[in-house]
Every structure is written in C-alpha cells, then in structure tokens.
C-alpha atoms as a PDB file:
ATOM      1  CA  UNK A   1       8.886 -59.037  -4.280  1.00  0.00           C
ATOM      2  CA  UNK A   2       9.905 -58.782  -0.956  1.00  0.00           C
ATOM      3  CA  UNK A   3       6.809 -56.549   1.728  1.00  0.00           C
ATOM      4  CA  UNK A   4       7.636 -53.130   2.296  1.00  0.00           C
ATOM      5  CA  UNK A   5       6.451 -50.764   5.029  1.00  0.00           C
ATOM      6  CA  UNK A   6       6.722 -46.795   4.372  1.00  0.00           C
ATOM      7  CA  UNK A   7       6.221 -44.742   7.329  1.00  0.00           C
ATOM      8  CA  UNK A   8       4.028 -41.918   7.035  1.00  0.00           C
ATOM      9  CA  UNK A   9       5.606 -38.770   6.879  1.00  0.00           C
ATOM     10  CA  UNK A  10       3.715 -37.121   9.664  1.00  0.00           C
ATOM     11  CA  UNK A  11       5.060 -39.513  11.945  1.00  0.00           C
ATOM     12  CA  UNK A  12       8.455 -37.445  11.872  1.00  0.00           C
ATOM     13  CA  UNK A  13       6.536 -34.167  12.893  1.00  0.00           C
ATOM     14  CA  UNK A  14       8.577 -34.999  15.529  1.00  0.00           C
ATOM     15  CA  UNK A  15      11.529 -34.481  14.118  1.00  0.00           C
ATOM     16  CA  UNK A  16      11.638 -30.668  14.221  1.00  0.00           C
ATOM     17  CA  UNK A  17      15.535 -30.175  14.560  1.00  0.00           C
ATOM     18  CA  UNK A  18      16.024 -32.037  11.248  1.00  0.00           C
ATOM     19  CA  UNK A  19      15.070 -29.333   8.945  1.00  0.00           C
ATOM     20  CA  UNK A  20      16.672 -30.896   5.503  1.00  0.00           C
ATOM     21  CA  UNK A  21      14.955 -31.631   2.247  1.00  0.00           C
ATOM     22  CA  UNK A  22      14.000 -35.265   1.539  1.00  0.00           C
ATOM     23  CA  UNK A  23      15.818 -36.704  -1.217  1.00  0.00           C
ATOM     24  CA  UNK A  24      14.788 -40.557  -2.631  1.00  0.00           C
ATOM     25  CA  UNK A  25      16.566 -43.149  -4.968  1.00  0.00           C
ATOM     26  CA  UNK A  26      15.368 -45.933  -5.936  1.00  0.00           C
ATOM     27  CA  UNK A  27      16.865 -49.327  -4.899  1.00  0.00           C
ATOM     28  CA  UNK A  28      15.879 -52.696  -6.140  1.00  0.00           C
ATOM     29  CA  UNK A  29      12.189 -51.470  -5.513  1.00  0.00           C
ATOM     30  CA  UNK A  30      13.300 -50.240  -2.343  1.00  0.00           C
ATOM     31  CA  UNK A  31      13.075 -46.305  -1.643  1.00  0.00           C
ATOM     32  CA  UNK A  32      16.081 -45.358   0.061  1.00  0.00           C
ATOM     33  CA  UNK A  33      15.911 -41.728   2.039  1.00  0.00           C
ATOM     34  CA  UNK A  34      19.203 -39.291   2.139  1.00  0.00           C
ATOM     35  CA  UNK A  35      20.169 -35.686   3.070  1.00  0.00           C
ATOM     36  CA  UNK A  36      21.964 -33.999   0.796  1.00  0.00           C
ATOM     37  CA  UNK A  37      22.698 -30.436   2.040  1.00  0.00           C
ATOM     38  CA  UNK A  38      25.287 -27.896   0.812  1.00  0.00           C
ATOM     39  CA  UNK A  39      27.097 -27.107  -2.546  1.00  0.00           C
ATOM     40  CA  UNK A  40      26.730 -29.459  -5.314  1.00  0.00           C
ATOM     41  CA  UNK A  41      30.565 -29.036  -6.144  1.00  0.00           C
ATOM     42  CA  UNK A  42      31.790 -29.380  -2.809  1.00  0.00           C
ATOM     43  CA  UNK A  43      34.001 -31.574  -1.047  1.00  0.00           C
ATOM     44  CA  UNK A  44      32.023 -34.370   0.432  1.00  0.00           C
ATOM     45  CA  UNK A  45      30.977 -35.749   3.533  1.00  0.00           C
ATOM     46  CA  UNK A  46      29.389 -39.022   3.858  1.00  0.00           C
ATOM     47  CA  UNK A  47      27.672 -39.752   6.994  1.00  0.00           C
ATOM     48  CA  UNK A  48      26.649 -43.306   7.809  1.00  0.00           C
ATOM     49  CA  UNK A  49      24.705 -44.362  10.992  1.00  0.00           C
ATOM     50  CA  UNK A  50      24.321 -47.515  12.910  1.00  0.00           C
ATOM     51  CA  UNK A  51      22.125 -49.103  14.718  1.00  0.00           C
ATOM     52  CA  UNK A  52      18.789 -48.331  15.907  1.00  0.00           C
ATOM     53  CA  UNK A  53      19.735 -44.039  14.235  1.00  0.00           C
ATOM     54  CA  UNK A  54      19.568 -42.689  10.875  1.00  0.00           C
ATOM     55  CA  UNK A  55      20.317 -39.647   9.495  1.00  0.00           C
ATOM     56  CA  UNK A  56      18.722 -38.027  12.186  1.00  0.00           C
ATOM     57  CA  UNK A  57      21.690 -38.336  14.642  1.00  0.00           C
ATOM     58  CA  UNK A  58      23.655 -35.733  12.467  1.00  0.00           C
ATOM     59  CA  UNK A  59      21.544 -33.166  12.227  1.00  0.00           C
ATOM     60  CA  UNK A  60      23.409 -31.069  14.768  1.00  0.00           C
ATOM     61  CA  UNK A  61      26.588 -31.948  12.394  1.00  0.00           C
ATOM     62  CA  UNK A  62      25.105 -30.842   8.692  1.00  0.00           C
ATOM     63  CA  UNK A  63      24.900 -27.089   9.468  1.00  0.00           C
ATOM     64  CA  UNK A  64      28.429 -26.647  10.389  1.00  0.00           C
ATOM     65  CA  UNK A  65      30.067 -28.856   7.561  1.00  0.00           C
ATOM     66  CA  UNK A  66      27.720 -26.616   4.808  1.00  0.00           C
ATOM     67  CA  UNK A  67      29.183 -23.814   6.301  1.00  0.00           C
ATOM     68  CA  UNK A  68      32.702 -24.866   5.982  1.00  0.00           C
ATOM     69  CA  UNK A  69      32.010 -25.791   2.461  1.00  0.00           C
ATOM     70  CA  UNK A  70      31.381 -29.257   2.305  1.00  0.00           C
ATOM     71  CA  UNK A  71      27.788 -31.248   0.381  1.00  0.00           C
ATOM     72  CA  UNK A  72      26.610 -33.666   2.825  1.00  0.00           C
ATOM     73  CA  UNK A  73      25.500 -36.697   2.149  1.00  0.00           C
ATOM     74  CA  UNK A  74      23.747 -38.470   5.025  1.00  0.00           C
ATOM     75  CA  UNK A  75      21.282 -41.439   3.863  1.00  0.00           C
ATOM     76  CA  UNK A  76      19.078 -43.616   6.218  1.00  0.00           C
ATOM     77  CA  UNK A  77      19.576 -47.290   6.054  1.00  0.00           C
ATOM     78  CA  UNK A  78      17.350 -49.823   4.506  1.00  0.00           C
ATOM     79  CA  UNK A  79      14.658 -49.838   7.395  1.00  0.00           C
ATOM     80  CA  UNK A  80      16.115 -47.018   8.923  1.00  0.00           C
ATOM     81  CA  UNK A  81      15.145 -43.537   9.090  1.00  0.00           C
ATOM     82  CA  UNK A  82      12.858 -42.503   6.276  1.00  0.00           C
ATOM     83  CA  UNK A  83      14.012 -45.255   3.909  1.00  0.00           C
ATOM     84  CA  UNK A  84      11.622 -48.118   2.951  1.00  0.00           C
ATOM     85  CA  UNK A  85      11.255 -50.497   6.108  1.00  0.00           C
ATOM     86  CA  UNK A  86      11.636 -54.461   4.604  1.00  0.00           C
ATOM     87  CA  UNK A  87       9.664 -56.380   6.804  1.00  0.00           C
ATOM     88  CA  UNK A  88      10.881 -59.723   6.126  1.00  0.00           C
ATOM     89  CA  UNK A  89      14.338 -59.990   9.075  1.00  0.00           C
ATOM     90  CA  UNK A  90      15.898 -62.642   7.325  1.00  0.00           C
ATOM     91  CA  UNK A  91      16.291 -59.818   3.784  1.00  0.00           C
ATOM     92  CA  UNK A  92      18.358 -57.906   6.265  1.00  0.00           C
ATOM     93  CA  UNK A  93      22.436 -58.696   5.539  1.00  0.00           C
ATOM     94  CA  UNK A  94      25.409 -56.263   6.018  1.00  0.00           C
ATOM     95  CA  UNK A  95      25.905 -57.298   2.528  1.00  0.00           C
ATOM     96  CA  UNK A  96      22.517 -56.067   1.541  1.00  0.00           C
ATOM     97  CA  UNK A  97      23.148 -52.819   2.995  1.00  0.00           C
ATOM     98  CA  UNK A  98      26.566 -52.437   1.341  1.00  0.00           C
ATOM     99  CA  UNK A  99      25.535 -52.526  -1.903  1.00  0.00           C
ATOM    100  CA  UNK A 100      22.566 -50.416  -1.234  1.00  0.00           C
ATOM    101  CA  UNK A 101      25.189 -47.643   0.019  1.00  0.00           C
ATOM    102  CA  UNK A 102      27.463 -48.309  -3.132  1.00  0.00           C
ATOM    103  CA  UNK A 103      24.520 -47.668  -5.852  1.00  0.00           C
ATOM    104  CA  UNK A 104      23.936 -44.760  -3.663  1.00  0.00           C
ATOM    105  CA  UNK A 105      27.857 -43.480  -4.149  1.00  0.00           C
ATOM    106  CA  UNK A 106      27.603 -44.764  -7.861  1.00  0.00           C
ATOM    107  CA  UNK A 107      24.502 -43.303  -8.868  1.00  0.00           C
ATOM    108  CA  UNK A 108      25.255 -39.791  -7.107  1.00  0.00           C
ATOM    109  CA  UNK A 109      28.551 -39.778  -8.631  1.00  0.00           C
ATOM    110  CA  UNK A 110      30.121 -39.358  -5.728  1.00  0.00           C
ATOM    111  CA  UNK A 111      33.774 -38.229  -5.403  1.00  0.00           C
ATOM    112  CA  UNK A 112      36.463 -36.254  -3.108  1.00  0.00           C
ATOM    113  CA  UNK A 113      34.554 -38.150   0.175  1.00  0.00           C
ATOM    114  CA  UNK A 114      35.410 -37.938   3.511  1.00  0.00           C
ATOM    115  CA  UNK A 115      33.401 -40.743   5.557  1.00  0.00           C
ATOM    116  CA  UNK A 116      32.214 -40.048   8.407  1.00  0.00           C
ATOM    117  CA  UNK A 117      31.538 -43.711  10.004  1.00  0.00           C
ATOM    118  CA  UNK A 118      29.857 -44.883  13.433  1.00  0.00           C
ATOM    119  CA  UNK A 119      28.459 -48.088  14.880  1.00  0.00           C
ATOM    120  CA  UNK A 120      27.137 -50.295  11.942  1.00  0.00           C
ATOM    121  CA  UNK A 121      28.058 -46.970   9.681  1.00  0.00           C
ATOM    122  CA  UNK A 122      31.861 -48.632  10.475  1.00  0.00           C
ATOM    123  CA  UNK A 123      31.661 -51.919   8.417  1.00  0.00           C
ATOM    124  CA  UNK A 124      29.127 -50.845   5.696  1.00  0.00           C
ATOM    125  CA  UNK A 125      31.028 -47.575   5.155  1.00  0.00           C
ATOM    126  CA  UNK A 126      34.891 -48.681   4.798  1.00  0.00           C
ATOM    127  CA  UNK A 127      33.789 -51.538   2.643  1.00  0.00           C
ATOM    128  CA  UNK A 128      33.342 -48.764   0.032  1.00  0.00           C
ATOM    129  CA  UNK A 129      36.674 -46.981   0.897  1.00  0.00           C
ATOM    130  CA  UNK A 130      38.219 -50.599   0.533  1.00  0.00           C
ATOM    131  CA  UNK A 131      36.795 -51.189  -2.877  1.00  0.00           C
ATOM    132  CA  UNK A 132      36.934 -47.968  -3.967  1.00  0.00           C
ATOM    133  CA  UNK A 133      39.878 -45.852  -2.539  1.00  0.00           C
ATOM    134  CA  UNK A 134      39.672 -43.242  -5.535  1.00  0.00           C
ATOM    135  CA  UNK A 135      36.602 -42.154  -4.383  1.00  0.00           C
ATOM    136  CA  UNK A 136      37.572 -40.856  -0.922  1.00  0.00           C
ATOM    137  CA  UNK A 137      40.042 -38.304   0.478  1.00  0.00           C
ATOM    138  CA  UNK A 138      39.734 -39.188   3.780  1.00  0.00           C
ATOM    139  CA  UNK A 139      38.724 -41.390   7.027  1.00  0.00           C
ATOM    140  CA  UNK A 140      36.995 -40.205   9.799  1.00  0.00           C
ATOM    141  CA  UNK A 141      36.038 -43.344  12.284  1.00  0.00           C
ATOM    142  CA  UNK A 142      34.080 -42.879  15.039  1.00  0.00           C
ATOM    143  CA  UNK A 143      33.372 -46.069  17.555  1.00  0.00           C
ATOM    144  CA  UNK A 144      33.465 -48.824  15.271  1.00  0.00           C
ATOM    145  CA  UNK A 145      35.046 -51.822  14.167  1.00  0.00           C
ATOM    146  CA  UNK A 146      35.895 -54.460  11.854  1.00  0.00           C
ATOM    147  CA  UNK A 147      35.989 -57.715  12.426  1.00  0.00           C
ATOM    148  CA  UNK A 148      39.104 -59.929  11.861  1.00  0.00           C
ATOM    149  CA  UNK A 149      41.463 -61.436  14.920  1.00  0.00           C
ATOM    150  CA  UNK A 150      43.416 -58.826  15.770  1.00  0.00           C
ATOM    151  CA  UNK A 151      39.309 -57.461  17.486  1.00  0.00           C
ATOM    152  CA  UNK A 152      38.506 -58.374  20.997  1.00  0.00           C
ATOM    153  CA  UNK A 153      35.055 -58.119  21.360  1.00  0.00           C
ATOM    154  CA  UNK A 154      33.970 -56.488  24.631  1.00  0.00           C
ATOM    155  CA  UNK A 155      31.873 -58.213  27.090  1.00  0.00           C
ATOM    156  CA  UNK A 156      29.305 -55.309  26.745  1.00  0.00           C
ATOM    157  CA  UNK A 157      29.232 -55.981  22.860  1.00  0.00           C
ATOM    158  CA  UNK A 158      28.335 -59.657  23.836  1.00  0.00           C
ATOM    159  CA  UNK A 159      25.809 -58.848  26.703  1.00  0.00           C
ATOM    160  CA  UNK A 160      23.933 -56.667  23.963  1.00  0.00           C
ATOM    161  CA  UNK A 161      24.220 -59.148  21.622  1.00  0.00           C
ATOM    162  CA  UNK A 162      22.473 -61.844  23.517  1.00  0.00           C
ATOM    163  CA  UNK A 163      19.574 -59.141  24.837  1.00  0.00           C
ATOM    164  CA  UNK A 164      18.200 -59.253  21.187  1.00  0.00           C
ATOM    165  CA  UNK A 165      18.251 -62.897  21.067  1.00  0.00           C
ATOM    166  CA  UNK A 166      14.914 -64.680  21.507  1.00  0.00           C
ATOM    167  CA  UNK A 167      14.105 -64.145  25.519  1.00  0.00           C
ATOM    168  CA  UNK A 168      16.207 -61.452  25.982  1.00  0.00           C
ATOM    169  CA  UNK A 169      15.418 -57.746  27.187  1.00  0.00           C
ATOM    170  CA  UNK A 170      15.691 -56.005  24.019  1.00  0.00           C
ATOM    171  CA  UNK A 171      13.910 -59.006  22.057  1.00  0.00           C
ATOM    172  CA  UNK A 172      10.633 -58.169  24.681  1.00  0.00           C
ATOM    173  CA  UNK A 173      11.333 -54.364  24.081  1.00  0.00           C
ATOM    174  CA  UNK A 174      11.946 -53.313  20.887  1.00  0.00           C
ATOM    175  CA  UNK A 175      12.328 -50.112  21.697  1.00  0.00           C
ATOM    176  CA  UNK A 176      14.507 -47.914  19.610  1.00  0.00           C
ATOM    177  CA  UNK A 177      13.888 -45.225  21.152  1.00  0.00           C
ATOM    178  CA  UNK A 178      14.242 -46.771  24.583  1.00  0.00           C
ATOM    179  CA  UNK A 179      18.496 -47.036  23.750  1.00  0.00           C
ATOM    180  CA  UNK A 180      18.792 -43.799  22.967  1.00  0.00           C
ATOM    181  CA  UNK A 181      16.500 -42.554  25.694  1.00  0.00           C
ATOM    182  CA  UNK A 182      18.418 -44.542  28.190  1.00  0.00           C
ATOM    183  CA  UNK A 183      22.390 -43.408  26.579  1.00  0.00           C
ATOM    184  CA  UNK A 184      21.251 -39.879  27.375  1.00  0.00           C
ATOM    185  CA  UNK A 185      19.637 -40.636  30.863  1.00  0.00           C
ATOM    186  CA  UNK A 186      23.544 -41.013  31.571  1.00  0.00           C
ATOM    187  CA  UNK A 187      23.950 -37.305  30.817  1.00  0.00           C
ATOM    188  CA  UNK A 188      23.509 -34.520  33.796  1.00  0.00           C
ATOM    189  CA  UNK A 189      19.681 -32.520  33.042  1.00  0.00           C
ATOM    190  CA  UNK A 190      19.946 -30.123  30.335  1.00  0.00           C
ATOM    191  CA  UNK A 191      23.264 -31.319  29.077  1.00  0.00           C
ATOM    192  CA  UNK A 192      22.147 -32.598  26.055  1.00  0.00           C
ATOM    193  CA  UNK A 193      20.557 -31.338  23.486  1.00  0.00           C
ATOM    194  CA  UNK A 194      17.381 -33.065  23.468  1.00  0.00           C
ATOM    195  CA  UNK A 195      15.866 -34.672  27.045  1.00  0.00           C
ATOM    196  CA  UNK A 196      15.679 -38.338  26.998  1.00  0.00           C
ATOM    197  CA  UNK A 197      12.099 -38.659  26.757  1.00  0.00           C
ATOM    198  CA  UNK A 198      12.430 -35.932  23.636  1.00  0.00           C
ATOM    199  CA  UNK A 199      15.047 -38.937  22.531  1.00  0.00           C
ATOM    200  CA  UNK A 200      12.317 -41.816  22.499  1.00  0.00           C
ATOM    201  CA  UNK A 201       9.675 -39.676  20.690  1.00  0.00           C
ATOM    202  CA  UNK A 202      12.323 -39.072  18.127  1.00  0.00           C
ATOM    203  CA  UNK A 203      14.161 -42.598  17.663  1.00  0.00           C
ATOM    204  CA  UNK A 204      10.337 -44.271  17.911  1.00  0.00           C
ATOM    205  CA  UNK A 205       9.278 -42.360  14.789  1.00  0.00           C
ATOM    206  CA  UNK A 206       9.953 -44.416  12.149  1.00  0.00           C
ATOM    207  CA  UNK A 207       8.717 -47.106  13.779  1.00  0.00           C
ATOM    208  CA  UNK A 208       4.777 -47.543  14.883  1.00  0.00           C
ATOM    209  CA  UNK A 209       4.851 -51.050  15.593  1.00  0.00           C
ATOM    210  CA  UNK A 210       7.183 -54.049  16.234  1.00  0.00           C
ATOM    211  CA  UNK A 211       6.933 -55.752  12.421  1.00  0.00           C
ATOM    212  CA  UNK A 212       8.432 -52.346  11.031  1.00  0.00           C
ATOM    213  CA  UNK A 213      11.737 -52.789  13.146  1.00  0.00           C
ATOM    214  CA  UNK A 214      13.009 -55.761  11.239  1.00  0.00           C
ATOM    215  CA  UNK A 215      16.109 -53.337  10.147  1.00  0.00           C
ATOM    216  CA  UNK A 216      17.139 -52.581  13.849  1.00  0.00           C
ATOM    217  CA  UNK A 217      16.641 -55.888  15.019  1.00  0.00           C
ATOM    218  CA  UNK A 218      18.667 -57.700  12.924  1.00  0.00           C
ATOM    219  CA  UNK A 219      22.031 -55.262  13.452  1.00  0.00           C
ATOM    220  CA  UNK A 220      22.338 -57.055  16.772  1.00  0.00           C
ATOM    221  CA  UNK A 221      22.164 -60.427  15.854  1.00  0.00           C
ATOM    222  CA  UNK A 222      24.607 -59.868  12.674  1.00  0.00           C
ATOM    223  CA  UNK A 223      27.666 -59.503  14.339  1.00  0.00           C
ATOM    224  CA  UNK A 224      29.904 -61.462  13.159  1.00  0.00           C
ATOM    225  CA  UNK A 225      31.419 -63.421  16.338  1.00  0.00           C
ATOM    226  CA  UNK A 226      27.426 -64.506  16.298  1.00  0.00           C
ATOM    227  CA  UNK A 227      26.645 -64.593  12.869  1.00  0.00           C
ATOM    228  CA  UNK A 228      29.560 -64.634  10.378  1.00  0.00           C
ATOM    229  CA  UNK A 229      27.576 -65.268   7.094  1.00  0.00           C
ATOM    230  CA  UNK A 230      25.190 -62.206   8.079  1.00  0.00           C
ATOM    231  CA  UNK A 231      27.623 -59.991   9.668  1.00  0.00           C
ATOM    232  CA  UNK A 232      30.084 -60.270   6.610  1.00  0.00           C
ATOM    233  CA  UNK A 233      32.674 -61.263   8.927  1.00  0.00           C
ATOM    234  CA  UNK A 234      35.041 -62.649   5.709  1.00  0.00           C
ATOM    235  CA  UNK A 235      34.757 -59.406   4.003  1.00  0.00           C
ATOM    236  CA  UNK A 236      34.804 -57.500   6.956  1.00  0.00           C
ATOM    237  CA  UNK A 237      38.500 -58.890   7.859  1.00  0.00           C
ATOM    238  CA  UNK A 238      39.764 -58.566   3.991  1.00  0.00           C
ATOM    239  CA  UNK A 239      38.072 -55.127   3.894  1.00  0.00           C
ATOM    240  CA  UNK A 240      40.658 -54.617   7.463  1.00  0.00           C
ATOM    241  CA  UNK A 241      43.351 -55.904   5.306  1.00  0.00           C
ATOM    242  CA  UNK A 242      42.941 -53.809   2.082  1.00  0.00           C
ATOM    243  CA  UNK A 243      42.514 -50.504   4.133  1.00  0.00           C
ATOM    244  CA  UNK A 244      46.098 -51.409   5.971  1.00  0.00           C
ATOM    245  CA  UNK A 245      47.834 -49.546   2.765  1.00  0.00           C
ATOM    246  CA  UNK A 246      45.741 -46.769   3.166  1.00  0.00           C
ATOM    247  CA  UNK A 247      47.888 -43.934   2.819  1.00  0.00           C
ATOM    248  CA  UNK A 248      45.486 -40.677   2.739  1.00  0.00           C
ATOM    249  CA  UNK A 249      44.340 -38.788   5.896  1.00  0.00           C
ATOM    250  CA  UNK A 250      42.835 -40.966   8.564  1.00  0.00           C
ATOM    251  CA  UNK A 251      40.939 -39.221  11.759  1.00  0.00           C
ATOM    252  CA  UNK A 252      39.847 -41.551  14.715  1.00  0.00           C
ATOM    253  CA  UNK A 253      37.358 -39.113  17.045  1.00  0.00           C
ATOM    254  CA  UNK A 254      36.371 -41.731  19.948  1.00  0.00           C
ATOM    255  CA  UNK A 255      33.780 -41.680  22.690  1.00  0.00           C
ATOM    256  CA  UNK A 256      35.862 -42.504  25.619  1.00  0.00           C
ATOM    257  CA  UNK A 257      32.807 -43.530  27.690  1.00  0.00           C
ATOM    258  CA  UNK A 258      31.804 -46.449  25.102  1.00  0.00           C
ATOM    259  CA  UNK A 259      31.804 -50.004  26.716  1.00  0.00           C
ATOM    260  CA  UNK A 260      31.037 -51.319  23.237  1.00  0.00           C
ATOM    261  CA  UNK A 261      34.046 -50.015  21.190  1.00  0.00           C
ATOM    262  CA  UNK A 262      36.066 -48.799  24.191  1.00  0.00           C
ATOM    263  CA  UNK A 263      39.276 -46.511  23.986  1.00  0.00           C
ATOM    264  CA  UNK A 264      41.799 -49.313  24.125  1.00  0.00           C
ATOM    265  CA  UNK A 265      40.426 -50.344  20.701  1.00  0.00           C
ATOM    266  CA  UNK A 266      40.032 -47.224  19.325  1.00  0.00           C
ATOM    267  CA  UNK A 267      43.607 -46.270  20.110  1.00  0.00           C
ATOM    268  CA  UNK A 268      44.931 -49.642  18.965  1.00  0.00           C
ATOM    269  CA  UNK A 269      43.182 -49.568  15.535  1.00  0.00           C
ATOM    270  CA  UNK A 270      44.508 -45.716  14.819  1.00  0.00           C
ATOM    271  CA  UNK A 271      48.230 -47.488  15.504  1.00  0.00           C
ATOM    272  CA  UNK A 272      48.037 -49.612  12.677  1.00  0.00           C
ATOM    273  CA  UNK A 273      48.396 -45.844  10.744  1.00  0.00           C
ATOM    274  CA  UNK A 274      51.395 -43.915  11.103  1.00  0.00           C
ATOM    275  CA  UNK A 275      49.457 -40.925   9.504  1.00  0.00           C
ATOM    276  CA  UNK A 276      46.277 -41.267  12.158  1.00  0.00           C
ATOM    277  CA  UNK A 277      45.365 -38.577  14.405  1.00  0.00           C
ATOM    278  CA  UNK A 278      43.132 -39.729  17.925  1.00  0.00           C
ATOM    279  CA  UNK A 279      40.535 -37.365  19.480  1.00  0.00           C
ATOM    280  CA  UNK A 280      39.007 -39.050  22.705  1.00  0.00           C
ATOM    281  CA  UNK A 281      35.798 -37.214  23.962  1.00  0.00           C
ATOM    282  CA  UNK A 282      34.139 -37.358  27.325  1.00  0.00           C
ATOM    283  CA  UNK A 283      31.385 -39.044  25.326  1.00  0.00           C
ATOM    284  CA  UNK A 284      29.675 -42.480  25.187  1.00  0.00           C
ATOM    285  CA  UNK A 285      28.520 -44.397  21.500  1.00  0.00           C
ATOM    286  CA  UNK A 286      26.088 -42.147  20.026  1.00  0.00           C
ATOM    287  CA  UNK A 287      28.817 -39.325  20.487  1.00  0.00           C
ATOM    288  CA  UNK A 288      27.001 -37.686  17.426  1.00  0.00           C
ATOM    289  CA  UNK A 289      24.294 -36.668  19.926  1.00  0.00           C
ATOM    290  CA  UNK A 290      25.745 -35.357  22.628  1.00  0.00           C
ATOM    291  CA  UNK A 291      28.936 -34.260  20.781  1.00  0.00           C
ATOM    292  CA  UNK A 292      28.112 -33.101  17.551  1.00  0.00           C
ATOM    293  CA  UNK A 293      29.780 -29.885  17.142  1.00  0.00           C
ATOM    294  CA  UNK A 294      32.753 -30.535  18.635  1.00  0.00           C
ATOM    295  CA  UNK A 295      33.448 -33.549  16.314  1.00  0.00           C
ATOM    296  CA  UNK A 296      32.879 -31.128  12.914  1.00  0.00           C
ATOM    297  CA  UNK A 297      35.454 -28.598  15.096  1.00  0.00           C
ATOM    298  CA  UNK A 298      38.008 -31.399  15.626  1.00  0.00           C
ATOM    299  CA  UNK A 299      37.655 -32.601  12.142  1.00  0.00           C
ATOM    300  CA  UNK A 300      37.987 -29.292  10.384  1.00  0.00           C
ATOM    301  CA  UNK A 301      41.059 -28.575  12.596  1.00  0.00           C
ATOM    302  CA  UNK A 302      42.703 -32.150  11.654  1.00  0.00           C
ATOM    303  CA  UNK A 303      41.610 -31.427   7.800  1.00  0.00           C
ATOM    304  CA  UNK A 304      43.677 -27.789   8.618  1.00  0.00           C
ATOM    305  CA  UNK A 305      47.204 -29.748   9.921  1.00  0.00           C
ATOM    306  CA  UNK A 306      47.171 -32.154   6.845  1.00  0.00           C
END
C-alpha cells in the first residue's frame, strides 16, 4: 500500500472562483478528483493540466464551454489538485498518470472528446488520443510537446529542469504557488484575473507542507531528455508517430510569450497537419490563466469553420 495524503477540504476555501461540484473515482486505492460540469449528453471536453495546476487553472474556461453545450471533464492529477497526494516521489511516472487518466475515460464512458491539453496535460493526454482515436473528435494543443527527435528542447526547459534537481532553486523552494505567482508578476497590475499574491494562496492550497508535493516535484525531473524511463520518452515518440495519421480536426492555440514551448515549436508541430489551424496569443505557459476566454472563443470559432 503505497502512503497517501488527502488535503483537507477547507484548505481550498481559497478557491472561491472554482465553484464546481466535487466528483471522486476511485483508482488503485487512490481517490482521484474531477469536474464534471454541463450536459450529460454533450459533446465533450477534456481538460488536462500540467505541472504544479490542476483543474483549477480552467475554471475561467468551464462556464463558457457549458454554455456552448459541451460536459466538461477536467480531473486533477494524482497529487494534484484535490486528488489523493502519493507521498512516496519515486510512485510518480508519466506512465502512472496515463493510466490513471485512461480508467478515468473508460470508467466515465467517455466519447465524442475534444482534448484540451497543456504542459504535462500534452504527453499524458494524446497518449489516449493515440491509443484510442475513436474516442475523440478533436485536438486542441496548447504549449506542449512530445518527445521524439524531431523536439529541440529549449534552454529554458533545461534551466528549469536542473532548478528541481538536488541544490537547485526550486528543489530549496517548493513553492507551487511561487511559479504561478511569479508567471503573473510578468503581467501589468490588474491585468489578470487574480493578483499574484491571490495566485500563491491559490496554487499553495493543496499543498501544506513539502512531503505533500511529491506529484509536482517529480514533473520536472521526468522529462525525458533527463529521465527517459520516467518521462515515457519511448512511448512518448511512438505516441508522436501514431498521431501523424491523425486525420480529424486539430487546433494548436499557443502562448507566444512561452520560453519553454516557444512559437517556433508550436508552429512547426501544427505543420506536420495539413488540416491544423494556429492561434498565437500575447500570452506566456499558463495561457489558461491569463487567457482563458479567449481560448474557448478561438476554439468555438475553429469548431464553426470545420
């Protein structure tokens, strides 16, 4: 059995822009948290996270897609969010997490899906579309990757790596809340829709102490340039070849600001599609916070042209 830490629920009193429904399944012992928001027949929209967010980062996304129609489906990562936090690092695989999000399509019976993916969200989400194409109508990538030759890592990606690494900044931090709060520091006053500090307070939440971020911390050193047995870096490039064929709608909506998973990328994955449609935004990585709206417009407007 491996340790588990729940966090309290009235640690996310926080959290008072998120005002969905908790929903639980049950995962190997392991409680995994999702929204699920809208029509119960509708069209859906899967929205995955990265690294250190959760479902939390589309809240500003769900109200518009019900609207339009659409069931979201928006779970929190193994230690993530208001999932189960395992606080053994070494559990922590992108393998693990794959097939954590597949008994979550399986079990919900998922169909008609358009992922939305981001960050981390990227890899665990289009290994799904790869072994299971049926299930989804359509792509929508957002700042991601997967790995394979044809990637160039940026030397941002690599600095960040190396921070979490024993002696480095982020390995003395910790702080969850501290990237976010610092992303949106880049953002003129009032510009956002939640200050920076508002940003920590929020991001933190889950967390109370440094044993509960096992999930977050291990994101960073599972890349796969760094870790290919972790990072899933084999099934990450076949999962790249498989989705070449794809032949349904595919929607790249970039952050052109993003050092990580910069535009040149962006633009040179969407090539590989003759069918792919690219939407750059004056945004950075967590474009879901400071853009959220205007992604669900741009998407809806794509979904319009098809």
């Amino acid at each position: 059995m491996v340790e588990i830490y729940r966090t309290p629920e009235e640690r996310f009193s926080c959290w008072a822009q998120y005002p969905f429904e908790p929903h639980y399944l049950d995962w190997q012992g392991i409680r995994m948290h999702y929204v699920d928001e809208g029509p119960a027949d509708g069209h859906v929209m899967l929205l995955l996270h990265g690294m250190p967010t959760s479902s939390y980062l589309y809240r500003r996304m769900i109200p518009d897609l019900v609207d339009a129609g659409y069931r979201c489906i928006a779970p929190d990562h193994v230690g993530f969010g208001k999932s189960d936090k395992v606080l053994d690092d070494a559990w922590y695989s992108i393998e693990r997490h794959s097939q954590a999000l597949t008994h979550l399509i399986q079990s919900l019976s998922l169909e008609n899906i358009t992922l939305f993916c981001q960050d981390w969200g990227g890899p665990i989400g289009l290994r799904q579309a790869a072994d299971m194409p049926d299930r989804f109508e359509r792509l929508t990538i957002m700042n991601t990757w997967l790995h394979g030759p044809w990637h160039v890592y940026t030397d941002a990606l690599k600095r960040w790596n190396r921070s979490w690494h024993s002696g480095g900044r982020m390995d003395a931090v910790q702080g969850c809340g501290f990237v976010l709060q610092n992303y949106l520091a880049n953002y003129p006053n009032g510009s956002t829709p939640i200050s920076p500090d508002e940003a920590f307070a929020v991001y933190e939440a889950p967390f109370p102490d440094k044993a509960s971020k096992a999930g977050p911390r291990r994101f960073p050193l599972s890349l796969p340039f760094d870790n290919p047995e972790g990072g899933n870096a084999e099934v990450q490039t076949n999962n790249f070849e498989a989705l070449r064929s794809w032949h349904r709608p595919i929607h790249f909506i970039w952050g052109l600001r993003d050092e990580v998973f910069d535009e040149d990328w962006g633009r040179k994955w969407a090539d590989h599609y003759p069918q792919a449609t690219f939407d750059g935004l004056d945004a950075g990585h967590f474009l879901q916070e400071t853009h959220g709206p205007e992604i669900v417009s741009l998407l809806l407007d794509r979904i319009r042209e098809e």
